[in-house]
PDB file of N, CA and C in Angstrom:
ATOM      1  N   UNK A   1     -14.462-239.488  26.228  1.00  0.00           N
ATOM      2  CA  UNK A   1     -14.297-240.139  27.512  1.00  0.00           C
ATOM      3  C   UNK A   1     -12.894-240.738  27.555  1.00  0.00           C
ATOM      4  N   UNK A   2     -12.079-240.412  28.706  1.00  0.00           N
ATOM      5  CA  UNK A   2     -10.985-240.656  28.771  1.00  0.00           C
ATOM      6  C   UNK A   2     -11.182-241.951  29.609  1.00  0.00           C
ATOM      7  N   UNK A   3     -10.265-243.236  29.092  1.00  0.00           N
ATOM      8  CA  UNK A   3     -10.131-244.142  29.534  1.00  0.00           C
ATOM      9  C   UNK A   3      -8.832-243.940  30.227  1.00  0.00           C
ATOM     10  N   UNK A   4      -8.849-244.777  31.491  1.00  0.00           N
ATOM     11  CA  UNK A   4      -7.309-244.549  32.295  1.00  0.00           C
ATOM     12  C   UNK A   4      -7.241-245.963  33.050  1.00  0.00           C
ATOM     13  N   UNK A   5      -8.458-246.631  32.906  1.00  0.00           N
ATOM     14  CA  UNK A   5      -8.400-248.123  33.764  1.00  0.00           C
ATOM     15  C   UNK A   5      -8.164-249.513  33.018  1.00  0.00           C
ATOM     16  N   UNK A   6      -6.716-249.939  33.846  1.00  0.00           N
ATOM     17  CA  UNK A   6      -6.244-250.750  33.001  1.00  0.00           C
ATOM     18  C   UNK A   6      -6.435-251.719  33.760  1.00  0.00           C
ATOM     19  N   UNK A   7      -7.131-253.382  33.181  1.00  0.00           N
ATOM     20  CA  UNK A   7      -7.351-254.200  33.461  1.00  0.00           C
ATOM     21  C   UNK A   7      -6.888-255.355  32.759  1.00  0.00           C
ATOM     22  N   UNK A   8      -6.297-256.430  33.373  1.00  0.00           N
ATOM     23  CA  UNK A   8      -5.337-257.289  33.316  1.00  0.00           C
ATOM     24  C   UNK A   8      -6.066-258.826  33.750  1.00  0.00           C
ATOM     25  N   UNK A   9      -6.489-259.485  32.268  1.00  0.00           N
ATOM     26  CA  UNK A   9      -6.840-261.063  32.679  1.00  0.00           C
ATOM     27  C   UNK A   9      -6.265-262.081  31.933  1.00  0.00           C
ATOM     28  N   UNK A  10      -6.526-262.901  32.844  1.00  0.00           N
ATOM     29  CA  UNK A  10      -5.675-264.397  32.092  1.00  0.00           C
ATOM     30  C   UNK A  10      -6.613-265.156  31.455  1.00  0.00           C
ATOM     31  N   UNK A  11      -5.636-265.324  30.040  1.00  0.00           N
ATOM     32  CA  UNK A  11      -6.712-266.152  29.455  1.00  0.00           C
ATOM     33  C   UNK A  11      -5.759-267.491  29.186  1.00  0.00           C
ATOM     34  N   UNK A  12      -6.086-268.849  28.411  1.00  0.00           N
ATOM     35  CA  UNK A  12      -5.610-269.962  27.947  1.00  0.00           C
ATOM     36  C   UNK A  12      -5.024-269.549  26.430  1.00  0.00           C
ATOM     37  N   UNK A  13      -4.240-269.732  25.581  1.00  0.00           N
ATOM     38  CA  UNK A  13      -4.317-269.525  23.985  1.00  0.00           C
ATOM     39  C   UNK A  13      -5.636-269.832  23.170  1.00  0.00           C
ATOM     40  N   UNK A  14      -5.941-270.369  23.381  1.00  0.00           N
ATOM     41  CA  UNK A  14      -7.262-270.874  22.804  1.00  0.00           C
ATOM     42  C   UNK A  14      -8.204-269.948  22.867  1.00  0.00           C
ATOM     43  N   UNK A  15      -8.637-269.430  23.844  1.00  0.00           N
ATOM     44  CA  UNK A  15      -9.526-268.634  24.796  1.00  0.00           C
ATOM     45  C   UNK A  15      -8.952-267.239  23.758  1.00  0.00           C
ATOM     46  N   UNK A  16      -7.453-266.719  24.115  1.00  0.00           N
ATOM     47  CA  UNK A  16      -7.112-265.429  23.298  1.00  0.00           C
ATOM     48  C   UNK A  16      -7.204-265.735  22.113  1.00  0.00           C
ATOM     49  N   UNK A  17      -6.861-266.610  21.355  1.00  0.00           N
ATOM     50  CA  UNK A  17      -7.674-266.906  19.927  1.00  0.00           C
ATOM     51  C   UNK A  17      -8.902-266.732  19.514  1.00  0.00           C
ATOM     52  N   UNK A  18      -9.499-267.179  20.179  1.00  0.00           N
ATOM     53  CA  UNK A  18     -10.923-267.105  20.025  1.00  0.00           C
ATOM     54  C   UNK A  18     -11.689-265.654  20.495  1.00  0.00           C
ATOM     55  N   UNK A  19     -11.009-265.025  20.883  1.00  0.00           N
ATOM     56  CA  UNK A  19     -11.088-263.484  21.616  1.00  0.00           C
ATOM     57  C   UNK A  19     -10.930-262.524  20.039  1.00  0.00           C
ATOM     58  N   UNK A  20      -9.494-263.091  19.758  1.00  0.00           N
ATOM     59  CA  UNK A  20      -9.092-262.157  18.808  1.00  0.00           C
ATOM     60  C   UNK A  20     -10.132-262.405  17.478  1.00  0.00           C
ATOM     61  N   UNK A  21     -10.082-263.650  17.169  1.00  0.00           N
ATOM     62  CA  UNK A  21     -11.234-263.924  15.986  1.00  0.00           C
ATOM     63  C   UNK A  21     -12.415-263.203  15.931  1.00  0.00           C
ATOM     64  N   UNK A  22     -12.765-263.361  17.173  1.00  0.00           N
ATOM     65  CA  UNK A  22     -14.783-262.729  17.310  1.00  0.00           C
ATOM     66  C   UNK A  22     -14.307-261.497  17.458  1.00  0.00           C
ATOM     67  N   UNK A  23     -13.376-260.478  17.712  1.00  0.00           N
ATOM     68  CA  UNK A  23     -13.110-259.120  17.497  1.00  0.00           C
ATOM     69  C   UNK A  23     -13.062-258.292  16.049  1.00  0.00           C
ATOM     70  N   UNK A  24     -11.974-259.740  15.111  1.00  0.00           N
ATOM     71  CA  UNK A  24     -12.029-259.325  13.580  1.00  0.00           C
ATOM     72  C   UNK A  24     -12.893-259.452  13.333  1.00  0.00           C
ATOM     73  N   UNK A  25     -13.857-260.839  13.302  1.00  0.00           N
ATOM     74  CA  UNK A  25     -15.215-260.773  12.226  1.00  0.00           C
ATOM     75  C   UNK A  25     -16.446-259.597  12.958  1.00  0.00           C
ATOM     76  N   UNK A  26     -15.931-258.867  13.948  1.00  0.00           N
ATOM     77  CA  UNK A  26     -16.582-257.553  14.181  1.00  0.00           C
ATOM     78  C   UNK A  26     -16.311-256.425  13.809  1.00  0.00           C
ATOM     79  N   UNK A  27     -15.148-256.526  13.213  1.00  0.00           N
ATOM     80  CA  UNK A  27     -14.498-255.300  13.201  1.00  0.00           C
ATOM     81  C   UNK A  27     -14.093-254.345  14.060  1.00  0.00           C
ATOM     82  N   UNK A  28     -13.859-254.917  15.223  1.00  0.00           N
ATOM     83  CA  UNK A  28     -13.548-254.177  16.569  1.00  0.00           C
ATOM     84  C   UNK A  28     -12.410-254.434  17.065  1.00  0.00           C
ATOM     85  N   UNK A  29     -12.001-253.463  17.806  1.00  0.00           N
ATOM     86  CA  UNK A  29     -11.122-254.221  18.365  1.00  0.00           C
ATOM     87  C   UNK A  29     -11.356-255.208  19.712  1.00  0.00           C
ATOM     88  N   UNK A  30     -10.564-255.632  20.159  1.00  0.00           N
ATOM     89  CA  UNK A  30     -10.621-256.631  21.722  1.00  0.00           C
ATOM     90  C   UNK A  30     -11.329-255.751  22.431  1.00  0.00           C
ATOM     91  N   UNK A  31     -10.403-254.446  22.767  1.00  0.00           N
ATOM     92  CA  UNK A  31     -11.300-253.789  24.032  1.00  0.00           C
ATOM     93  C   UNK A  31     -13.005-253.492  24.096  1.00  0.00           C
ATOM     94  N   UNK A  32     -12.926-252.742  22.337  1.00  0.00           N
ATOM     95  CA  UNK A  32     -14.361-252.101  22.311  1.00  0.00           C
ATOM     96  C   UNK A  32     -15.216-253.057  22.182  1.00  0.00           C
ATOM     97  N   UNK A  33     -14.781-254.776  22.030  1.00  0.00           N
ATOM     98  CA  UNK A  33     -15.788-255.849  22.061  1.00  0.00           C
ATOM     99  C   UNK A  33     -16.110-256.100  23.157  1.00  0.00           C
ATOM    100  N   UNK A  34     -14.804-255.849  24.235  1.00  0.00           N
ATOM    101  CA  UNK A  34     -15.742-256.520  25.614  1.00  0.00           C
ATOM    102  C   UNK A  34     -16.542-255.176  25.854  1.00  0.00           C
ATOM    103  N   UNK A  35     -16.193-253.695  26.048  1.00  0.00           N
ATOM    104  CA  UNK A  35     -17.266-253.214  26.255  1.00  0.00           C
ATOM    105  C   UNK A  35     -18.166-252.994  26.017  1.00  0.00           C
ATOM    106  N   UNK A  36     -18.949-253.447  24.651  1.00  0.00           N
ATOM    107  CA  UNK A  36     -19.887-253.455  23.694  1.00  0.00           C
ATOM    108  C   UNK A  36     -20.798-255.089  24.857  1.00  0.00           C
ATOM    109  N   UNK A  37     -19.813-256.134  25.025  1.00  0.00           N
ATOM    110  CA  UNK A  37     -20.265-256.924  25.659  1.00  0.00           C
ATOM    111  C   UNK A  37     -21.286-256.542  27.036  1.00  0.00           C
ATOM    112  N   UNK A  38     -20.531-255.792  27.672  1.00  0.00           N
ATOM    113  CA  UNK A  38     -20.170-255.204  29.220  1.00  0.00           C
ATOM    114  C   UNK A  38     -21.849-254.225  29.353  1.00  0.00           C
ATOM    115  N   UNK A  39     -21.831-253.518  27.857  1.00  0.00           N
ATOM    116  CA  UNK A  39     -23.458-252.692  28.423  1.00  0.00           C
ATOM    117  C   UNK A  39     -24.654-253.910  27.354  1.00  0.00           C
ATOM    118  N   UNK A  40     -24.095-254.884  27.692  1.00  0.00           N
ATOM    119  CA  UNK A  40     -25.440-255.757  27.137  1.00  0.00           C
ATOM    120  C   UNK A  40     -25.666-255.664  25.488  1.00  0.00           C
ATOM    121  N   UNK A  41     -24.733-255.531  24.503  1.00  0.00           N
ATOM    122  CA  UNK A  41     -25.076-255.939  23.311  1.00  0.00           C
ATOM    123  C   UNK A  41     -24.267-256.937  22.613  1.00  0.00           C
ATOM    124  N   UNK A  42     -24.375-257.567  21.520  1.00  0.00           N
ATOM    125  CA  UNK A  42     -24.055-258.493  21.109  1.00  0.00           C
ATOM    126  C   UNK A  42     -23.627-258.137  19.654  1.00  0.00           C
ATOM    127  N   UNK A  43     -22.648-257.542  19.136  1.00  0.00           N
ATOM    128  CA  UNK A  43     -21.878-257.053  17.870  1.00  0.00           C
ATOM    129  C   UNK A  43     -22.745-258.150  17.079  1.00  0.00           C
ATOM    130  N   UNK A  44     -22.776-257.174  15.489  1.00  0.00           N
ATOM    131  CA  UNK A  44     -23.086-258.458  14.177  1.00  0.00           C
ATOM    132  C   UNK A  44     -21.756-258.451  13.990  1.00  0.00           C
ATOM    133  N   UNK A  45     -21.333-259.530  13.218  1.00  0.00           N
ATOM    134  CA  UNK A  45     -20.365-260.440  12.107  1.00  0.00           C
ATOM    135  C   UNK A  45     -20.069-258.937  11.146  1.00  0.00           C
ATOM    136  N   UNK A  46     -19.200-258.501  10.745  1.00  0.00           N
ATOM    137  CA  UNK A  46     -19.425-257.775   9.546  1.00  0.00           C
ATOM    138  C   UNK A  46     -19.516-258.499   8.312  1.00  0.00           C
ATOM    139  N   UNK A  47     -20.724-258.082   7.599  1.00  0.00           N
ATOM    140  CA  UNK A  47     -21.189-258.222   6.471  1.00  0.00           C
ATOM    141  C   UNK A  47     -20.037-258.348   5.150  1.00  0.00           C
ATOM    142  N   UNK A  48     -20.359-259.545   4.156  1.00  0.00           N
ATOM    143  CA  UNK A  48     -19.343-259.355   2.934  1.00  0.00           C
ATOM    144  C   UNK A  48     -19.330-258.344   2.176  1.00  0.00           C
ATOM    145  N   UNK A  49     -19.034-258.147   1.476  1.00  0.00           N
ATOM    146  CA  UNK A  49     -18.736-257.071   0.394  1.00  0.00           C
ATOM    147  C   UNK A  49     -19.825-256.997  -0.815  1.00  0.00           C
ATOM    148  N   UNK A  50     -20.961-257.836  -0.932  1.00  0.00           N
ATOM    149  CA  UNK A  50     -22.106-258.397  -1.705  1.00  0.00           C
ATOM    150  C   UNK A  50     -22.999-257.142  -0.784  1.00  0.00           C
ATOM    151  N   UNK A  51     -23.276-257.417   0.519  1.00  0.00           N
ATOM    152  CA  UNK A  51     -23.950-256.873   1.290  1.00  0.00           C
ATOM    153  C   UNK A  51     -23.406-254.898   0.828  1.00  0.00           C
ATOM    154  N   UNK A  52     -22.437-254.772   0.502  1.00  0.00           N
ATOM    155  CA  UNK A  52     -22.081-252.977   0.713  1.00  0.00           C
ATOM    156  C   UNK A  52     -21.930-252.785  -0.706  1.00  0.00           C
ATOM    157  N   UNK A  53     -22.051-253.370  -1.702  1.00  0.00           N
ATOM    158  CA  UNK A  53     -22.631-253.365  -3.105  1.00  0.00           C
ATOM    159  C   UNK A  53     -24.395-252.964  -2.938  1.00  0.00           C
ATOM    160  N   UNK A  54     -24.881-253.829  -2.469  1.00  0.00           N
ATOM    161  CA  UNK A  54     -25.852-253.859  -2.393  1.00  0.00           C
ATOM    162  C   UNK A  54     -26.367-252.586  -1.519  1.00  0.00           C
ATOM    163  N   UNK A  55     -26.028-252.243  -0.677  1.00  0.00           N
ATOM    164  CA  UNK A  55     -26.266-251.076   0.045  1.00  0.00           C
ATOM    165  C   UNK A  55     -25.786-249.421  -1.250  1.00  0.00           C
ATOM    166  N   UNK A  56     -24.890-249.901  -1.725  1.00  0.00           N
ATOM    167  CA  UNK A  56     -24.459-248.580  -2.543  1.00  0.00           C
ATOM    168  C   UNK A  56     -25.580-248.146  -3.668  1.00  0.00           C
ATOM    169  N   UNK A  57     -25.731-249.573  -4.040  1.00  0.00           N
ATOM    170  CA  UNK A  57     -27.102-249.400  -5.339  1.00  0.00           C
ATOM    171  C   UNK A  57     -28.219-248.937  -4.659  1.00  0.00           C
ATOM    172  N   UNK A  58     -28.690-249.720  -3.944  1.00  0.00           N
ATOM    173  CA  UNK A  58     -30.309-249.349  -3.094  1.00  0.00           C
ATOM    174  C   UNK A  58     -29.919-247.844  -2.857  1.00  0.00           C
ATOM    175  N   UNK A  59     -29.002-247.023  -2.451  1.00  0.00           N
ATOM    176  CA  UNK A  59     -28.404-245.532  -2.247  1.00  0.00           C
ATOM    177  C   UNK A  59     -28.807-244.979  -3.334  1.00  0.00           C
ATOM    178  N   UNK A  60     -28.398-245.552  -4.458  1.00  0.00           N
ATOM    179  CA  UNK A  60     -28.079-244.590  -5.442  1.00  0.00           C
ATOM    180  C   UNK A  60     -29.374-244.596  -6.116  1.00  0.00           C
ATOM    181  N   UNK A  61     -30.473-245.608  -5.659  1.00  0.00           N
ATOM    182  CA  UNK A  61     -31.763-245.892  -6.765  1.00  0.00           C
ATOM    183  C   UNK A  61     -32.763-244.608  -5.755  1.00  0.00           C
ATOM    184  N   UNK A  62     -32.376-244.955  -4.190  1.00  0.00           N
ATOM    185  CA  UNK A  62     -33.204-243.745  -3.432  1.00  0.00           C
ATOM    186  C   UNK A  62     -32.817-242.887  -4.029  1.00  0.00           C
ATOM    187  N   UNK A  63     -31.577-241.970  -4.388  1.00  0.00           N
ATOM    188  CA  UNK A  63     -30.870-240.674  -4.741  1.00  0.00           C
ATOM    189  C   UNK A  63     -32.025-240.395  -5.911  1.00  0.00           C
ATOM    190  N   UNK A  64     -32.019-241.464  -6.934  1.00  0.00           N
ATOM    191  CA  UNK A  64     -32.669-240.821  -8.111  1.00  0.00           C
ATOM    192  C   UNK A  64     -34.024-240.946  -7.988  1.00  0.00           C
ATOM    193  N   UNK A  65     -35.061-241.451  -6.909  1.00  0.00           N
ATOM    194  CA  UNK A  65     -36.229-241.417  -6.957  1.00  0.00           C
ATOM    195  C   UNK A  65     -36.046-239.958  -5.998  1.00  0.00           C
ATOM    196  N   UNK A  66     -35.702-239.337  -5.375  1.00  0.00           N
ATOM    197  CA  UNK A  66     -35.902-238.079  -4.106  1.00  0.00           C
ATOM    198  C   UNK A  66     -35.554-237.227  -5.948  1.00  0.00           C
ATOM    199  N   UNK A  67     -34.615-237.398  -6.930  1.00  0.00           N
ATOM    200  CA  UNK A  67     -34.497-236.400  -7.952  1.00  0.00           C
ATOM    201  C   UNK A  67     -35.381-236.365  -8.510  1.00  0.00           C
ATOM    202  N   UNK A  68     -35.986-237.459  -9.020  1.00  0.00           N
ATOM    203  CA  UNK A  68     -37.547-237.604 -10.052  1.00  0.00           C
ATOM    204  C   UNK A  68     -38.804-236.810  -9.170  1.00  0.00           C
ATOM    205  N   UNK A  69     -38.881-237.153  -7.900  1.00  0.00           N
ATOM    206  CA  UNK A  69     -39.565-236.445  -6.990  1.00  0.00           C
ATOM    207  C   UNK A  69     -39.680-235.130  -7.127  1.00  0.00           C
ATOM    208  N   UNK A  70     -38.421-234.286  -7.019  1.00  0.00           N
ATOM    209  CA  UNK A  70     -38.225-233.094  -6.775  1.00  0.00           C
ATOM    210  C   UNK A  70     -38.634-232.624  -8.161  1.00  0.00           C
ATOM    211  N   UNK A  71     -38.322-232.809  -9.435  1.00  0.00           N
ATOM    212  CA  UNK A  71     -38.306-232.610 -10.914  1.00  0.00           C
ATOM    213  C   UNK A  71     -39.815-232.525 -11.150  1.00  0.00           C
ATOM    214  N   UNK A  72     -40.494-233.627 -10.763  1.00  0.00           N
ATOM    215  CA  UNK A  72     -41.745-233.951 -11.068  1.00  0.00           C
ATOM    216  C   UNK A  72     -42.519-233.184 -10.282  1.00  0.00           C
ATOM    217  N   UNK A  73     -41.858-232.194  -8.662  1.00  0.00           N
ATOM    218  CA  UNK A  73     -42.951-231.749  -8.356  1.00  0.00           C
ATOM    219  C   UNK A  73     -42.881-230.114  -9.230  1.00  0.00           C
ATOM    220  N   UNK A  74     -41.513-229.768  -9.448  1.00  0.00           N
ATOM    221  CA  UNK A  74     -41.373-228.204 -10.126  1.00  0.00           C
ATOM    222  C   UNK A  74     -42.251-228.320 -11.140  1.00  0.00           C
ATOM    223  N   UNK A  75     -42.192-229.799 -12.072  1.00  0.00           N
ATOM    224  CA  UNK A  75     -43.058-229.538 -13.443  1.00  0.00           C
ATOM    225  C   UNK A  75     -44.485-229.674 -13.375  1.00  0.00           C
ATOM    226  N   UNK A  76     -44.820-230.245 -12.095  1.00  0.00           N
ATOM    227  CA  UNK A  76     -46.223-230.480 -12.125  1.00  0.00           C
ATOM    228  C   UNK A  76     -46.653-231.421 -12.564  1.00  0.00           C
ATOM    229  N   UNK A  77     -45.934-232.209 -13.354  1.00  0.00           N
ATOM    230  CA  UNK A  77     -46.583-233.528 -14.289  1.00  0.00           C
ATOM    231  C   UNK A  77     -46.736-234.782 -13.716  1.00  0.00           C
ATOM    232  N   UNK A  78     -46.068-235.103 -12.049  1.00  0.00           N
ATOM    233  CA  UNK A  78     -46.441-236.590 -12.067  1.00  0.00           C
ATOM    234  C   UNK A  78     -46.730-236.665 -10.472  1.00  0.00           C
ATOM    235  N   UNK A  79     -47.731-237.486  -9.843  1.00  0.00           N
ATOM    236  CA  UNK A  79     -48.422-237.322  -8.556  1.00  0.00           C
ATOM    237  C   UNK A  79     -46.494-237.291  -7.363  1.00  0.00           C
ATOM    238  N   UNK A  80     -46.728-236.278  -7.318  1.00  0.00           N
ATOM    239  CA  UNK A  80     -45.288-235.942  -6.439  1.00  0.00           C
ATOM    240  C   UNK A  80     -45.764-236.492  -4.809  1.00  0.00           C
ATOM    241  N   UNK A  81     -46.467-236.474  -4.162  1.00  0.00           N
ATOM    242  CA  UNK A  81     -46.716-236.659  -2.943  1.00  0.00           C
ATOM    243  C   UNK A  81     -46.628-238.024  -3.325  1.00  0.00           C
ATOM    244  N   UNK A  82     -47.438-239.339  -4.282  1.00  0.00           N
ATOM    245  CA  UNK A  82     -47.070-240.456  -4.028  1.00  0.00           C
ATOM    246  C   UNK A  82     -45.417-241.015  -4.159  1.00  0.00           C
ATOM    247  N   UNK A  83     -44.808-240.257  -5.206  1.00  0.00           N
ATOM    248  CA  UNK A  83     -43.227-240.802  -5.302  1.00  0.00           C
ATOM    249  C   UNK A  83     -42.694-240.676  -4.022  1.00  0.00           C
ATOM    250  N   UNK A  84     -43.075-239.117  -3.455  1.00  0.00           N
ATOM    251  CA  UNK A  84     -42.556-238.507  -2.208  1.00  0.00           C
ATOM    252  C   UNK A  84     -42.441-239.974  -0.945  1.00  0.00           C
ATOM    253  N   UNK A  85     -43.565-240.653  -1.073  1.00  0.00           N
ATOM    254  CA  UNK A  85     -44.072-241.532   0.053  1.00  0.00           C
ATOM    255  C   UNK A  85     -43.277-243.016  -0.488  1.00  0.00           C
ATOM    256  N   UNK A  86     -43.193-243.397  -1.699  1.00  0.00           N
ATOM    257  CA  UNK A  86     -42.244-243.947  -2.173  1.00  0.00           C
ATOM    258  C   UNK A  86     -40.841-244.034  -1.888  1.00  0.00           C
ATOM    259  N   UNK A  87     -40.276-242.848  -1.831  1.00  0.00           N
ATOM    260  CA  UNK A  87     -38.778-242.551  -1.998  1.00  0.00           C
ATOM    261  C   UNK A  87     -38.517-242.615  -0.080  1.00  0.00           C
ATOM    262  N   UNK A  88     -39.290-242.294   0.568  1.00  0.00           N
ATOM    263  CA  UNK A  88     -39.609-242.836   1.898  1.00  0.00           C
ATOM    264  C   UNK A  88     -39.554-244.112   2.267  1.00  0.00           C
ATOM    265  N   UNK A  89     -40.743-244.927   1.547  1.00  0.00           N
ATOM    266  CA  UNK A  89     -40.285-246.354   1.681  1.00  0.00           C
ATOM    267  C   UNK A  89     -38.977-246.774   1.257  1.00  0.00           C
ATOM    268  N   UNK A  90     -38.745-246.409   0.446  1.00  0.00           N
ATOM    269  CA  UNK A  90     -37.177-247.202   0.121  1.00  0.00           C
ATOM    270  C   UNK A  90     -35.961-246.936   0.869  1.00  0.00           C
ATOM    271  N   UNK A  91     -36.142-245.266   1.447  1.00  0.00           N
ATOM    272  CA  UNK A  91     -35.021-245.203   2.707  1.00  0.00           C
ATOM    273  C   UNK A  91     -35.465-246.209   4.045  1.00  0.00           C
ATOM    274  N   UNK A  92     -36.557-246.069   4.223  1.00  0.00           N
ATOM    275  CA  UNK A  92     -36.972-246.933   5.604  1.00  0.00           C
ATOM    276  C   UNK A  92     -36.710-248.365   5.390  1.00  0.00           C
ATOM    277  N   UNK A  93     -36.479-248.932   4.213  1.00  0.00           N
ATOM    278  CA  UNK A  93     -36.112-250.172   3.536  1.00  0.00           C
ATOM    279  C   UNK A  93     -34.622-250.086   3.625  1.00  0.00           C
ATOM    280  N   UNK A  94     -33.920-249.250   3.341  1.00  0.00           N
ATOM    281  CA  UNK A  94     -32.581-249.304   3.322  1.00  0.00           C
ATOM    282  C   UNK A  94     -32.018-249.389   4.982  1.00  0.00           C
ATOM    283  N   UNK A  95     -32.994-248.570   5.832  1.00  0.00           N
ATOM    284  CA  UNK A  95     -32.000-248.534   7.338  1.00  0.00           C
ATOM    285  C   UNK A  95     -32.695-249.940   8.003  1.00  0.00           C
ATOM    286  N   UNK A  96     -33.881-250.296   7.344  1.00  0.00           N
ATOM    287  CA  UNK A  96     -33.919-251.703   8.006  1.00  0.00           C
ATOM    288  C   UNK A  96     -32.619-253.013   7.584  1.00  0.00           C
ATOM    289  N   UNK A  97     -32.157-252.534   6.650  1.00  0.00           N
ATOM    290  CA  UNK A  97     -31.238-253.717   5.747  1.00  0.00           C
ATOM    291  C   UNK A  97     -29.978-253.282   6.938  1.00  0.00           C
ATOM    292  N   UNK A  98     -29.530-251.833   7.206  1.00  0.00           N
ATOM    293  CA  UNK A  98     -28.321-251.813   7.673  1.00  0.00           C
ATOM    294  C   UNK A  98     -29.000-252.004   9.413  1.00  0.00           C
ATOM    295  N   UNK A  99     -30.070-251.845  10.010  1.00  0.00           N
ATOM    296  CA  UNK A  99     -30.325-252.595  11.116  1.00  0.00           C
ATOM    297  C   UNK A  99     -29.975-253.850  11.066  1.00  0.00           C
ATOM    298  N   UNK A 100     -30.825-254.787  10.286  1.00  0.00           N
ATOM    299  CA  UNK A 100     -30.460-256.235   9.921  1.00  0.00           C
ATOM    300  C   UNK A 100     -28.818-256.523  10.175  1.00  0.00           C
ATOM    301  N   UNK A 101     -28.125-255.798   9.203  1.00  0.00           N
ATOM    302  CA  UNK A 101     -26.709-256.393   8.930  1.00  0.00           C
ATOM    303  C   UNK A 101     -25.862-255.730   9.884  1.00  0.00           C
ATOM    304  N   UNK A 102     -26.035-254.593  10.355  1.00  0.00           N
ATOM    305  CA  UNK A 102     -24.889-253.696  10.725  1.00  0.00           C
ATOM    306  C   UNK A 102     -25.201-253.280  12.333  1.00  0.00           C
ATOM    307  N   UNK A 103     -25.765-253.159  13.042  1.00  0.00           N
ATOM    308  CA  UNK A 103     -26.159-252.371  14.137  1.00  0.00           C
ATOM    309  C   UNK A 103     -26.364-253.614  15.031  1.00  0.00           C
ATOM    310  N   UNK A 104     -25.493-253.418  16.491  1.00  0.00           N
ATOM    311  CA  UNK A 104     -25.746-254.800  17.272  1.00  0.00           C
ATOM    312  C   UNK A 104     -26.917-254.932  17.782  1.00  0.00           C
ATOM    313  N   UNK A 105     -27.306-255.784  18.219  1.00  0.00           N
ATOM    314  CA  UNK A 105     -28.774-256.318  18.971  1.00  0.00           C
ATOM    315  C   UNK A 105     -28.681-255.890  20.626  1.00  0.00           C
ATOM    316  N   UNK A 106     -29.356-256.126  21.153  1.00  0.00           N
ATOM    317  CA  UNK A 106     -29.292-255.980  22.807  1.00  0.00           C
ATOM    318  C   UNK A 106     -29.155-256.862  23.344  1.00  0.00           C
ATOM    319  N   UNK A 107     -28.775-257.658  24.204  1.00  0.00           N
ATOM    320  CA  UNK A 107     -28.422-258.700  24.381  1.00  0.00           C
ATOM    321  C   UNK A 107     -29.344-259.072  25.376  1.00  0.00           C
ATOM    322  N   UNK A 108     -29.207-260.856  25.863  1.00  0.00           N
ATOM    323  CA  UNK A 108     -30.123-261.012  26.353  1.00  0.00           C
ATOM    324  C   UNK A 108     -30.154-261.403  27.816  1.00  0.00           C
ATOM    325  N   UNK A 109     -27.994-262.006  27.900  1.00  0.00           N
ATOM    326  CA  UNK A 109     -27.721-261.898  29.077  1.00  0.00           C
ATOM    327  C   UNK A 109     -28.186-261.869  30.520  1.00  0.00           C
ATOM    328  N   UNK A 110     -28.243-262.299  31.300  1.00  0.00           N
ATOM    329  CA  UNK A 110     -28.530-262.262  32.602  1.00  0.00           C
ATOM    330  C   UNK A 110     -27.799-261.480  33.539  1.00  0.00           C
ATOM    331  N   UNK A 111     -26.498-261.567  33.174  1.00  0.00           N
ATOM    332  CA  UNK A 111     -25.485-260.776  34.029  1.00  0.00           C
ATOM    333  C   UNK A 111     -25.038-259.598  34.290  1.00  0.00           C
ATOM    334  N   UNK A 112     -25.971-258.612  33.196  1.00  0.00           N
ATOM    335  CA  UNK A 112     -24.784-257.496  32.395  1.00  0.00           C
ATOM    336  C   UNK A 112     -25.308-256.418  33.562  1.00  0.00           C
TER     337      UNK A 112
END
């Protein structure tokens, strides 16, 4: 989508300070914050660096339960449909964590 509409407002310093701040701790820039604003959602904070540690491990512990899965069902030796349902929960555990931390909310606004 080609943007071509340029819009021009006045703010106080304070006001553009406070613009630019809530853009970094989004990781956005100015524009894509107000339009993120504009269809009714409300950006998260980006998460510390504890939080994407933590996301890499929980990754890598799913990776090796979907391998034990797969191993265990060629050999036959260990109930594969329950790990299977396992290794499930722990992805559905993982996209709730990056819902939680990462994905904006809808907002609740009156105006939008």
């Amino acid at each position: 989508m080609k943007r071509n509409c340029d819009i021009h407002i006045r703010l106080t310093k304070e006001e553009r300070d406070d613009w630019q701040r809530k853009a970094e701790m989004t990781c956005l820039n100015e524009s894509a914050l107000v339009r993120m604003l504009m269809k009714g959602y409300e950006p998260k904070e980006k998460p510390n660096d504890r939080f994407f540690e933590t996301m890499r491990e929980l990754s890598a512990i799913g990776n090796n339960i979907n391998q034990l899965a797969a191993k265990a069902n060629s050999l036959g030796f260990v109930d594969a449909p329950m790990l299977y349902r396992e290794a499930e929960r722990w992805h559905k555990f993982q996209a709730d964590i990056e819902a939680t931390f990462l994905r904006p909310d809808k907002s609740n606004l009156k105006w939008k």
